[in-house]
Protein backbone atom coordinates (compact mmCIF):
# COMPACT_ATOMS: atom_id res chain seq x y z
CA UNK A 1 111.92 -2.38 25.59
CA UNK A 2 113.83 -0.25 28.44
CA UNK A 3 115.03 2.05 25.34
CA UNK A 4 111.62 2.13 23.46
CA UNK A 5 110.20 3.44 27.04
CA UNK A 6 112.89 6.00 27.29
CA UNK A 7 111.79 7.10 23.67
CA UNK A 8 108.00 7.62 24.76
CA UNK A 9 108.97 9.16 28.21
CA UNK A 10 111.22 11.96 26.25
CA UNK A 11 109.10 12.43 23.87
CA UNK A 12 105.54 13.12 26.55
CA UNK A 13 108.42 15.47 28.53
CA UNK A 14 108.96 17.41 25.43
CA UNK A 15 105.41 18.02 24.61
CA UNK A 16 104.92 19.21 28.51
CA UNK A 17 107.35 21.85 28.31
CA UNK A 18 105.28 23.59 25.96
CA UNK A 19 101.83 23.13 27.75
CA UNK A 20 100.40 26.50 28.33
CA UNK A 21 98.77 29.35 27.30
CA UNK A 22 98.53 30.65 23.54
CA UNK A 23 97.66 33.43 21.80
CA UNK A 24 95.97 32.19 18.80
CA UNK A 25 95.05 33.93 15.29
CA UNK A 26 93.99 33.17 11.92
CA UNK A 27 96.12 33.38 8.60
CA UNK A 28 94.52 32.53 5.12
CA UNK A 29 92.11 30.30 6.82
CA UNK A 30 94.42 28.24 9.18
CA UNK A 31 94.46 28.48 13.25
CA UNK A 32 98.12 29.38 14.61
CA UNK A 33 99.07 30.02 18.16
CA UNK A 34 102.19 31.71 20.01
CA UNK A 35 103.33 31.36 23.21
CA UNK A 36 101.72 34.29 25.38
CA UNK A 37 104.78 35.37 26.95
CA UNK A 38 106.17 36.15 23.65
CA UNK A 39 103.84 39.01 23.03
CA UNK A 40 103.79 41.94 24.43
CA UNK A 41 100.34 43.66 22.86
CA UNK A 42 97.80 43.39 20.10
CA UNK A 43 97.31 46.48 17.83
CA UNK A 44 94.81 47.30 15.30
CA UNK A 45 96.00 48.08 11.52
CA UNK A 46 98.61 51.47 11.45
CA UNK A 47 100.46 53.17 9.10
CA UNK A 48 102.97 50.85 7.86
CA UNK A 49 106.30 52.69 6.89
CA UNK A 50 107.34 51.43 3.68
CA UNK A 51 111.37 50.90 3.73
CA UNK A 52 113.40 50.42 0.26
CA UNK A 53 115.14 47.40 -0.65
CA UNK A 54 114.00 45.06 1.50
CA UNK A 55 112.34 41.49 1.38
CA UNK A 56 108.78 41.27 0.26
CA UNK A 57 107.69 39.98 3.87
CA UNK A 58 109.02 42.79 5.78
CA UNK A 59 106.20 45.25 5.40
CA UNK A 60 107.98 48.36 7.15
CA UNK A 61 108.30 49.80 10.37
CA UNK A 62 105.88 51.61 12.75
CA UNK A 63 106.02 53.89 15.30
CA UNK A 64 104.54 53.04 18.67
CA UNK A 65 104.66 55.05 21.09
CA UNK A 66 107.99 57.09 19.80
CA UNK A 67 109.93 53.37 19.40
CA UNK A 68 110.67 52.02 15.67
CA UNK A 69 109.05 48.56 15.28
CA UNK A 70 109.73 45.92 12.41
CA UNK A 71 106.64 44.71 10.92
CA UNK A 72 106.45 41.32 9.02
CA UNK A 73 103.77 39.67 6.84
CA UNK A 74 103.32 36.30 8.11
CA UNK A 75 101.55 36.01 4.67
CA UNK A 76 104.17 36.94 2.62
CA UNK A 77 106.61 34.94 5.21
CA UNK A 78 105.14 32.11 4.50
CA UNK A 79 104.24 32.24 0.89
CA UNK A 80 100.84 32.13 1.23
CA UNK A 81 99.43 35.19 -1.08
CA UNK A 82 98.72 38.36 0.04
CA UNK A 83 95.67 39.44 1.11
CA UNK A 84 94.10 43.07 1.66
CA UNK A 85 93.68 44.19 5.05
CA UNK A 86 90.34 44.51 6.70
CA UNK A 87 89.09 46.11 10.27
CA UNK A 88 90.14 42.27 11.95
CA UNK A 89 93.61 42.65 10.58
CA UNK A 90 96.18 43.53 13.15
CA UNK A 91 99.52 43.85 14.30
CA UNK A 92 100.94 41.11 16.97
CA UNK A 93 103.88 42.92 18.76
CA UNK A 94 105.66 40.13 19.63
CA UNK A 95 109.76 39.79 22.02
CA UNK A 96 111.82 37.86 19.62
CA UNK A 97 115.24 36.27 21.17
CA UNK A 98 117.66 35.36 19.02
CA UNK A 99 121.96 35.41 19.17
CA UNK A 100 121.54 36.80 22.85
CA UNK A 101 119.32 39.59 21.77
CA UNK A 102 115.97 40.86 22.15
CA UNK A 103 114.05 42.22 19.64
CA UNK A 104 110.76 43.92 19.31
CA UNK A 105 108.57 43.02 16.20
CA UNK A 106 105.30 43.57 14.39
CA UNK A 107 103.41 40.37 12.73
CA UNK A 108 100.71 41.13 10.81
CA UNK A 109 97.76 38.56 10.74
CA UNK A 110 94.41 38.31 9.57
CA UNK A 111 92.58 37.95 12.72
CA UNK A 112 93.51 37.16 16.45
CA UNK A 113 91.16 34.48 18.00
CA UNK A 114 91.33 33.71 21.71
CA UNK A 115 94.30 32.69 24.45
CA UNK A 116 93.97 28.95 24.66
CA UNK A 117 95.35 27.27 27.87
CA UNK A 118 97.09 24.24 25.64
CA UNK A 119 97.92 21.19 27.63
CA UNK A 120 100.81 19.05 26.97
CA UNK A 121 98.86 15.60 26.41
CA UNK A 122 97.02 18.09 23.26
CA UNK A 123 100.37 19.06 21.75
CA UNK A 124 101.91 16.49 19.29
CA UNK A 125 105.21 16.73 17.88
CA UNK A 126 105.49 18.17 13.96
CA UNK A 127 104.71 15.40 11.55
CA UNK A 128 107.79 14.77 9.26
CA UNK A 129 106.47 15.91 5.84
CA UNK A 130 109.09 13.30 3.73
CA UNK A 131 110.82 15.90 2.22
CA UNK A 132 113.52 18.64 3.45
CA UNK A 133 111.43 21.30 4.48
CA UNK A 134 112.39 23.74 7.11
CA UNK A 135 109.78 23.20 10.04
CA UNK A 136 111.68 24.11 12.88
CA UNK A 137 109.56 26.69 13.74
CA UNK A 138 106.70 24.94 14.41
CA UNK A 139 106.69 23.53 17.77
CA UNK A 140 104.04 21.18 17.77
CA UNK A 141 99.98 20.69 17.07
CA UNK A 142 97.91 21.58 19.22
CA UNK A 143 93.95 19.45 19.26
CA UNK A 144 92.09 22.47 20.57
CA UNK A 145 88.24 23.58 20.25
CA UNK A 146 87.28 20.21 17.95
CA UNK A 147 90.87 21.69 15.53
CA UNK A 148 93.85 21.77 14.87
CA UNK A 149 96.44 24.80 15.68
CA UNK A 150 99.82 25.21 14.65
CA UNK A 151 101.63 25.81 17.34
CA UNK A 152 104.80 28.55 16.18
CA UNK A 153 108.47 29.21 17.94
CA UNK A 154 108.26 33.20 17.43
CA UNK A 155 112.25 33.12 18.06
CA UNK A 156 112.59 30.75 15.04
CA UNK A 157 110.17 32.12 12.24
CA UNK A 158 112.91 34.49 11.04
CA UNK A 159 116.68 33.37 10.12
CA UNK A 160 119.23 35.35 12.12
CA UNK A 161 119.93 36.78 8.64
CA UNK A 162 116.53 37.67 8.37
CA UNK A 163 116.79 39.12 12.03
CA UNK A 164 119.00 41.62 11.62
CA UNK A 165 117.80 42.51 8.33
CA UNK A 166 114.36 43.47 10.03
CA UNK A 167 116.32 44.54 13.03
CA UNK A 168 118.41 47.17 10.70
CA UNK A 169 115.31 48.47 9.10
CA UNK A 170 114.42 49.86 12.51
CA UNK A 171 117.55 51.59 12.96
């Protein structure tokens, strides 16, 4: 019984740590949120830089403000099909750390919603889907506004392959 409480008491601390605020948007129909300190502005739909040879998902690189940005397709990242862009598409520039680095990144969505101030108690952990798929990215659900968002670890969307393949395209 001692153990079982242990369980429960880990499990409601792990769920607190990622109470707070999110950034939410909208991908082929589906509510997603980020952690707000993760991003660092919201941009409208920009000349995307196409660059050779690379993945499907990484859309190019754009130029804000004189700095070279990444830009993925969360889309295309997570093979949902592609969709054309309209005015409410835009760019989420978004701080990625990964292998002691920090890395500046575009993510292109369909539409950003709201910031949500997510309490812990509303976050439940990832369901286990019964087979191997990779859902360490996801950090929880959040029951917010009568649905459901998915909440997203920005620092874990992306392989550290995939990293600093997006990371070189900025070079």
């Amino acid at each position: 019984m001692a153990e079982q409480t242990k369980i429960m008491d880990q499990a409601v601390h792990a769920m607190t740590d990622k109470e707070g605020k999110y950034l939410t948007f909208n991908l082929a129909g589906e509510e997603y949120g980020i952690g707000i300190l993760k991003v660092k502005e919201i941009i409208g739909i920009m000349p995307i830089t196409i660059v050779p040879q690379t993945p499907k998902y990484i859309k190019g690189v754009i130029n804000l403000r004189g700095k070279v940005i990444p830009v993925i397709d969360l889309r295309l990242k997570f093979s949902i099909e592609a969709a054309e862009f309209t005015e409410r598409t835009c760019i989420i520039v978004v701080e990625i750390t990964a292998a002691g680095r920090t890395i500046l990144m575009g993510i292109v969505v369909d539409s950003v919603s709201e910031v949500l101030n997510i309490k812990g108690a509303d976050i439940e952990a990832t369901p286990s889907f019964g087979t191997k798929l990779n859902t360490e990215y996801i950090l929880g659900m959040a029951k917010a506004a009568g649905s459901i968002k998915i909440l997203l670890d920005i620092d874990k969307i992306l392989s550290i392959e995939e990293l600093q393949a997006a990371d070189s395209v900025a070079v």
